[in-house]
C-alpha atoms as a PDB file:
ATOM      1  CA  UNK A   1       1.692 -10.902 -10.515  1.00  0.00           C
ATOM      2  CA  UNK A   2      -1.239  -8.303  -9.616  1.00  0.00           C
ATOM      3  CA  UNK A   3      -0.540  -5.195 -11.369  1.00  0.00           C
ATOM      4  CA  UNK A   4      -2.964  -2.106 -11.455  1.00  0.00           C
ATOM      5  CA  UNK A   5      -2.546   0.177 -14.727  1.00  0.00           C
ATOM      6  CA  UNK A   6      -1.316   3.550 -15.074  1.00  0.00           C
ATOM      7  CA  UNK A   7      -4.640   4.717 -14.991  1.00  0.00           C
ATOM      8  CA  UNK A   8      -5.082   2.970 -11.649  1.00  0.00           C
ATOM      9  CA  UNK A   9      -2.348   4.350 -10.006  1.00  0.00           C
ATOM     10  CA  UNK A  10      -3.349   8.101 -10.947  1.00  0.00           C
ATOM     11  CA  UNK A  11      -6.748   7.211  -9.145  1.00  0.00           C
ATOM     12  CA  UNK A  12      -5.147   5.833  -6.071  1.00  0.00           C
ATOM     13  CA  UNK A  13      -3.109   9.460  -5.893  1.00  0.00           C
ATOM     14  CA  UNK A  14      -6.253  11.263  -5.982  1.00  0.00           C
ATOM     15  CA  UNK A  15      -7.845   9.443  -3.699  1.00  0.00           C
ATOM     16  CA  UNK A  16      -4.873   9.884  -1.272  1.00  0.00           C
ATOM     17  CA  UNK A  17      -4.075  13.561  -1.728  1.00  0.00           C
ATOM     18  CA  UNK A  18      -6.826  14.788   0.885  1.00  0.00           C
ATOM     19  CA  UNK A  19      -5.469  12.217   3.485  1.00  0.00           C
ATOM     20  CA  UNK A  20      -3.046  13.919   6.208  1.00  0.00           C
ATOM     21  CA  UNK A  21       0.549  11.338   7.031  1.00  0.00           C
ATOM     22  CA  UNK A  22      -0.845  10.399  10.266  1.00  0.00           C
ATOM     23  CA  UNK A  23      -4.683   9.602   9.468  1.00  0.00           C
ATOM     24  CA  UNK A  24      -5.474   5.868   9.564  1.00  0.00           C
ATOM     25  CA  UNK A  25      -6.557   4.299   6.492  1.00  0.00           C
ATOM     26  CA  UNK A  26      -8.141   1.173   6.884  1.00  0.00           C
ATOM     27  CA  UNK A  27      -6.568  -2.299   4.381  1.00  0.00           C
ATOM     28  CA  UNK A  28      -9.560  -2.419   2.981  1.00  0.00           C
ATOM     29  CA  UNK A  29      -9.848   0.760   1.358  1.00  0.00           C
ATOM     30  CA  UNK A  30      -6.482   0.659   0.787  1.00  0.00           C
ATOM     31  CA  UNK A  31      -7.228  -2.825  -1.124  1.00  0.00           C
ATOM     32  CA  UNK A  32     -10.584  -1.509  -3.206  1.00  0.00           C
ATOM     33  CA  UNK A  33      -7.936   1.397  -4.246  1.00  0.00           C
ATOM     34  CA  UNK A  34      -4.975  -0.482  -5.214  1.00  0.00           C
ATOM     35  CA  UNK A  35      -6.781  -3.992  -6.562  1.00  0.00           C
ATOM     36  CA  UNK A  36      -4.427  -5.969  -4.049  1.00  0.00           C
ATOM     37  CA  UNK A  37      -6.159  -8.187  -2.145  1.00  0.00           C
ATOM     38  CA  UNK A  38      -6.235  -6.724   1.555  1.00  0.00           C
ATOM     39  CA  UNK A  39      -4.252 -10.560   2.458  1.00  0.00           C
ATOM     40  CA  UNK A  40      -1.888  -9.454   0.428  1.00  0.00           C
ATOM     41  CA  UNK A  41      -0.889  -6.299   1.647  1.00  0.00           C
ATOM     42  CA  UNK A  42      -1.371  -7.537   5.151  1.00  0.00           C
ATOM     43  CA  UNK A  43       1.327 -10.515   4.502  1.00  0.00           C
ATOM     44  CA  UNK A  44       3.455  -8.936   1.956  1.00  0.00           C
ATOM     45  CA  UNK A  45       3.741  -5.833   4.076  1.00  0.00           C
ATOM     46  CA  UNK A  46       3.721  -7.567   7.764  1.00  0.00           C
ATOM     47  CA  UNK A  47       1.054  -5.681   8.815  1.00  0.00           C
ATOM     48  CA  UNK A  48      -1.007  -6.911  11.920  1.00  0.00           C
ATOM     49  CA  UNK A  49      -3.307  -4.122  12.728  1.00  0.00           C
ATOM     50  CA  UNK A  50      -6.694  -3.126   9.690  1.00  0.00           C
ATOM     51  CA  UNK A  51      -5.493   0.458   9.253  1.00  0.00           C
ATOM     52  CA  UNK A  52      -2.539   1.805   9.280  1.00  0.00           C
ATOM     53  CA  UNK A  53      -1.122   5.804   8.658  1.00  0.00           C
ATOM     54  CA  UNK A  54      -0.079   7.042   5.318  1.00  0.00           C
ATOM     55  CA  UNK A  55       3.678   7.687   7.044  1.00  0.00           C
ATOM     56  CA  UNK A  56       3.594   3.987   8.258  1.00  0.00           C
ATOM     57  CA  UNK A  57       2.471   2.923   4.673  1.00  0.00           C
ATOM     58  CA  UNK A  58       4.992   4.253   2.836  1.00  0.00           C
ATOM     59  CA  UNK A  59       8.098   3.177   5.585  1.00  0.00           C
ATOM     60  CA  UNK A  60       6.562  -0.093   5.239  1.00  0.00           C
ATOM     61  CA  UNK A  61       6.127   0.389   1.109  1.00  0.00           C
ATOM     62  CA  UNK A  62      10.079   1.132   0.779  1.00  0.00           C
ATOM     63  CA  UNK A  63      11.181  -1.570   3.129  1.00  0.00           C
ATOM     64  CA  UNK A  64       9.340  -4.027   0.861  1.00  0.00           C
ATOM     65  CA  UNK A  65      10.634  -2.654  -2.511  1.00  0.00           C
ATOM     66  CA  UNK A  66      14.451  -2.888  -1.086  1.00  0.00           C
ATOM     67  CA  UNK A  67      13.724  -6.614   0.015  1.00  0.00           C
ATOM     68  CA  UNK A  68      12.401  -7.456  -3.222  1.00  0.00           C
ATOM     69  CA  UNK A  69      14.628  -6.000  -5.027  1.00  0.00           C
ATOM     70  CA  UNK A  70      18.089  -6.738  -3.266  1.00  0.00           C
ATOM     71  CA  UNK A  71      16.711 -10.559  -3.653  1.00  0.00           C
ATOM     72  CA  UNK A  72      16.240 -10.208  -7.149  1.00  0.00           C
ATOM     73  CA  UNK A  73      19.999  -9.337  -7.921  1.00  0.00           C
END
């Protein structure tokens, strides 16, 4: 499992606060950010495209934490 610390995920925040919902933001930025391999989001996330919006990120984000989840129970 790839796991980024607390202290990780504050950065990631800061980094994202000046970003507006619909402003691209390419994989791998999102990957240096995060410490997931850009592959990983790409797959995990069924993402085609290298950037995708904050709005589309977090849609996509949820989806994935309701399909991992409902499996798990």
């Amino acid at each position: 499992m790839i796991t980024t610390g607390i202290s990780g995920t504050k950065t990631v925040k800061n980094k994202f606060e000046n970003i507006a919902e619909n402003e691209k933001v390419s994989l791998d930025t999102l990957a240096e950010l995060t410490g997931f391999p850009k592959e990983f989001i790409q797959d995990e996330l069924g993402l085609i495209s290298d950037q995708i919006t904050l709005k589309n990120l977090r849609t996509n984000m949820l989806k994935y934490l309701e399909s991992v989840t409902s499996s798990a129970t």
